[in-house]
C-alpha atoms as a PDB file:
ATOM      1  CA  UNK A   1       4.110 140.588 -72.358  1.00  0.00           C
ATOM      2  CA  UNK A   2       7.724 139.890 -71.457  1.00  0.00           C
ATOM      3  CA  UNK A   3       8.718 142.421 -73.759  1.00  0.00           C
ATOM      4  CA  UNK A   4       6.675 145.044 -72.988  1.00  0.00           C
ATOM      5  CA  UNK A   5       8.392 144.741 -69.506  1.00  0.00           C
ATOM      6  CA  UNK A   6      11.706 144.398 -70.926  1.00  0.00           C
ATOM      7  CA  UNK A   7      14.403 147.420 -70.355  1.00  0.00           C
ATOM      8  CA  UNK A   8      16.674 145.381 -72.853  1.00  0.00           C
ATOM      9  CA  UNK A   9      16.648 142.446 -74.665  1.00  0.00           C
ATOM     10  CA  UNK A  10      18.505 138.751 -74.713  1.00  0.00           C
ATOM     11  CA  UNK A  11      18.401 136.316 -77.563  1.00  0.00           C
ATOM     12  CA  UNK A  12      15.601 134.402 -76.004  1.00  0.00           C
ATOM     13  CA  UNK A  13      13.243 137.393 -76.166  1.00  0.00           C
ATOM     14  CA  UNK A  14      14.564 138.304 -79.982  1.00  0.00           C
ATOM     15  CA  UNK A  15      13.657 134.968 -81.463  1.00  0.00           C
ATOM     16  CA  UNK A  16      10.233 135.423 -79.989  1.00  0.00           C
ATOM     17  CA  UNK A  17       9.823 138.832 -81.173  1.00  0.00           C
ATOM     18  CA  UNK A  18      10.858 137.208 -84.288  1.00  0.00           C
ATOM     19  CA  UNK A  19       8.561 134.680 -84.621  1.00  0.00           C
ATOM     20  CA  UNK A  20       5.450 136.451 -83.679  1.00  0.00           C
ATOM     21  CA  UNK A  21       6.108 139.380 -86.160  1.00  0.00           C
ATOM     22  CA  UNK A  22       6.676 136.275 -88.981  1.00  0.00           C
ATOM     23  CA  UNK A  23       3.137 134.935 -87.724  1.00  0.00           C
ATOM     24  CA  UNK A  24       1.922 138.560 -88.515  1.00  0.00           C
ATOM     25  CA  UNK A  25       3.550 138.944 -91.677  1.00  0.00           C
ATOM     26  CA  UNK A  26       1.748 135.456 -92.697  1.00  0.00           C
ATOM     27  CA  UNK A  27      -1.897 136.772 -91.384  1.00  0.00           C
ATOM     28  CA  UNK A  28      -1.252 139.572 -94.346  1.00  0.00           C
ATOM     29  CA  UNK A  29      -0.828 141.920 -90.970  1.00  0.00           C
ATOM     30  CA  UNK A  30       2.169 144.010 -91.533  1.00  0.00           C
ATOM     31  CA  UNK A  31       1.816 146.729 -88.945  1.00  0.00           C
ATOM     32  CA  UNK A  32       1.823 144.310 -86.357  1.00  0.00           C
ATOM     33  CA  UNK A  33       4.802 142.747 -88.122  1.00  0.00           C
ATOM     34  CA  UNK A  34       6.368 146.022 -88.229  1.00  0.00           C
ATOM     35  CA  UNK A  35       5.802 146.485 -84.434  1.00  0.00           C
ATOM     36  CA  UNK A  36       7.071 143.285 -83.346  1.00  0.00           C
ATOM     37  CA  UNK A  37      10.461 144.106 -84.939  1.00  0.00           C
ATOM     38  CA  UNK A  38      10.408 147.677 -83.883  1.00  0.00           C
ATOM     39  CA  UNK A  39      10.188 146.272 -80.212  1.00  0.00           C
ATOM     40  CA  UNK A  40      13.100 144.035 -80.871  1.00  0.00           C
ATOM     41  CA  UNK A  41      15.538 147.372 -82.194  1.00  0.00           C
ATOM     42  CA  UNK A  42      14.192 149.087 -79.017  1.00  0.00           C
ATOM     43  CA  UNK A  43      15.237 146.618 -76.864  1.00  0.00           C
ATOM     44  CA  UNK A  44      18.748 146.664 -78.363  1.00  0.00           C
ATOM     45  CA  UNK A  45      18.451 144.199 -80.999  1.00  0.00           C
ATOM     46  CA  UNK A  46      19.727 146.878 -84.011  1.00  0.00           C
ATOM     47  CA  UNK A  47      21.344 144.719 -86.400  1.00  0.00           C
ATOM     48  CA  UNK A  48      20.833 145.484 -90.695  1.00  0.00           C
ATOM     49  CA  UNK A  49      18.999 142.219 -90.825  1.00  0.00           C
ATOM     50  CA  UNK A  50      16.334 143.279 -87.854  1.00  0.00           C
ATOM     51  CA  UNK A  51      15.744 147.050 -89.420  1.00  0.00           C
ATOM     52  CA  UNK A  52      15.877 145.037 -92.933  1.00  0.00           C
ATOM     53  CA  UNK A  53      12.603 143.094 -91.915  1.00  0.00           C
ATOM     54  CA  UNK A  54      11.031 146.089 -89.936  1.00  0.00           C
ATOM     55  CA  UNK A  55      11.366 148.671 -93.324  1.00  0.00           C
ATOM     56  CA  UNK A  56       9.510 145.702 -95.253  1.00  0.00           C
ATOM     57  CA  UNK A  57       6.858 145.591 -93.497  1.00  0.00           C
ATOM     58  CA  UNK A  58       6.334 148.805 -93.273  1.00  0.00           C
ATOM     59  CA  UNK A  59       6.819 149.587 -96.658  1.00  0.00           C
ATOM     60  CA  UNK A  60       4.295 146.474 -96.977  1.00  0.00           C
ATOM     61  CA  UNK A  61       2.080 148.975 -95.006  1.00  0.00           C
ATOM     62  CA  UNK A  62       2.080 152.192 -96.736  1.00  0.00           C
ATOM     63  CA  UNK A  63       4.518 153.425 -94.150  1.00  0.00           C
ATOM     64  CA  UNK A  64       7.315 154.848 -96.620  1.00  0.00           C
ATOM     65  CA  UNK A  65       9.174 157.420 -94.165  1.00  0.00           C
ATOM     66  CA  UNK A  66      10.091 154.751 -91.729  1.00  0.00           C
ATOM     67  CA  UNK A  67      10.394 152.229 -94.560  1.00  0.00           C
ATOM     68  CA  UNK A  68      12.992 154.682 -95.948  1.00  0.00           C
ATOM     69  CA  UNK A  69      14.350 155.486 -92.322  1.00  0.00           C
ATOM     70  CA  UNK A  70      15.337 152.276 -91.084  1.00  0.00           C
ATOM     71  CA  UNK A  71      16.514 150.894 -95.288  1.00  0.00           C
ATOM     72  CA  UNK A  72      18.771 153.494 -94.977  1.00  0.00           C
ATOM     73  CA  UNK A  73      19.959 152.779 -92.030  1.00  0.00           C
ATOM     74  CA  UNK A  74      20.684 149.375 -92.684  1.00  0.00           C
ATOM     75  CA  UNK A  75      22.170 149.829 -96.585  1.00  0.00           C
ATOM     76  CA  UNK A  76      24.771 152.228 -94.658  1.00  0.00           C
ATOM     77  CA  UNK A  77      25.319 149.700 -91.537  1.00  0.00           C
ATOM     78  CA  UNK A  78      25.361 146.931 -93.151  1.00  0.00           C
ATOM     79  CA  UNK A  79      28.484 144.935 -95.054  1.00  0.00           C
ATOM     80  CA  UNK A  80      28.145 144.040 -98.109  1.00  0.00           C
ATOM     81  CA  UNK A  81      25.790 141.173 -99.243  1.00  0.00           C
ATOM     82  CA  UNK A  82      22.109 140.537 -99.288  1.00  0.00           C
ATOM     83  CA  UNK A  83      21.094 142.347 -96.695  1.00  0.00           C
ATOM     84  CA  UNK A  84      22.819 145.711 -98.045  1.00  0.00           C
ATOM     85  CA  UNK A  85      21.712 144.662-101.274  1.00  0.00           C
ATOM     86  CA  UNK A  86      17.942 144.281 -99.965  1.00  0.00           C
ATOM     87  CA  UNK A  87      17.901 147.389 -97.800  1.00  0.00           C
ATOM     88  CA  UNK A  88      19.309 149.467-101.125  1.00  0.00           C
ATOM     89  CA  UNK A  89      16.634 148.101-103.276  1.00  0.00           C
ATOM     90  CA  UNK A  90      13.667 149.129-100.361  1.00  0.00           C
ATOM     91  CA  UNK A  91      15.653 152.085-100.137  1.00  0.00           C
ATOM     92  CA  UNK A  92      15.466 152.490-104.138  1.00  0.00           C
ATOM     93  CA  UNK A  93      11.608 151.245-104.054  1.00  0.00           C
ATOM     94  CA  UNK A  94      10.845 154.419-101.709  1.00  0.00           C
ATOM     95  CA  UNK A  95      12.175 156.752-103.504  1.00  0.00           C
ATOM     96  CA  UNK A  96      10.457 155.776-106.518  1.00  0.00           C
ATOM     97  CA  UNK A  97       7.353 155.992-104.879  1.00  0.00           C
ATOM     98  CA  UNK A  98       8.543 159.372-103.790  1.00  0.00           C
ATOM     99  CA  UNK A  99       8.539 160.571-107.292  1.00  0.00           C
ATOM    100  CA  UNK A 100      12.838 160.528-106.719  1.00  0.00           C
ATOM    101  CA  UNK A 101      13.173 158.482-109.605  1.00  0.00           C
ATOM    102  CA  UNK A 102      17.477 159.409-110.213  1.00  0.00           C
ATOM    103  CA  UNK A 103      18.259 158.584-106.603  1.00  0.00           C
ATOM    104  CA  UNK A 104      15.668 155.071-107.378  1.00  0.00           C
ATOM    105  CA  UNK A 105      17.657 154.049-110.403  1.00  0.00           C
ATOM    106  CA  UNK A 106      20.794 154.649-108.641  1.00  0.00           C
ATOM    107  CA  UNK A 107      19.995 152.657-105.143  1.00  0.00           C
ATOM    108  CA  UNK A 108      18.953 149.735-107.548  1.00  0.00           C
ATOM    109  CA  UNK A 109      22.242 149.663-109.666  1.00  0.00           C
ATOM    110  CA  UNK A 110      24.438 150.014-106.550  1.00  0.00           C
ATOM    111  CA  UNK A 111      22.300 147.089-104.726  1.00  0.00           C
ATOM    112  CA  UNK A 112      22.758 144.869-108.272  1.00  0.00           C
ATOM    113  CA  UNK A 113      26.527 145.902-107.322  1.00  0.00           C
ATOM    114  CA  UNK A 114      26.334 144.694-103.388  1.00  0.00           C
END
């Protein structure tokens, strides 16, 4: 309810957020997952790892054009690592589903690469 209210977040709110979308994500429920963490980046909490999370779970969903949205976002935001690496493979994973299979194969080298 707190962040429904919210006009920004604080680091108090986030780890909530955070733990309630996990507790989703474990019911096999991730839409609600998805929304937790899409509450968390509207309330100021953008970071790779964040939109990361939310693209999974949407992805886990069905919902590929934000998966591929906020993957992209985060495999051009983030520095290099596994997060980068994870966002380019979701990134990759969409656009194989898309039927973009040369853009697919070259999201997964360049994550192998992170």
């Amino acid at each position: 309810h707190r962040a429904l209210g919210a006009a920004a977040g604080d680091p108090e709110l986030f780890a909530a957020l955070d733990a309630v979308a996990e507790a989703a994500a474990e019911r096999s429920d991730p839409v609600t997952a998805a929304e937790f963490h899409e509450l968390a980046i509207g309330l100021g909490d953008r970071t790779a790892r964040r939109c990361v999370a939310a693209a999974q779970h949407h992805f886990d969903s069905g919902h590929l054009d934000r998966a591929g949205v906020l993957a992209g976002e985060a495999a051009h935001g983030a520095s290099a690592g596994p997060t980068r690496a994870r966002a380019r493979m979701l990134l990759g994973a969409v656009r194989l589903l898309r039927a973009d299979l040369p853009a697919a194969m070259g999201l997964a080298y360049v994550a192998l690469c992170w």
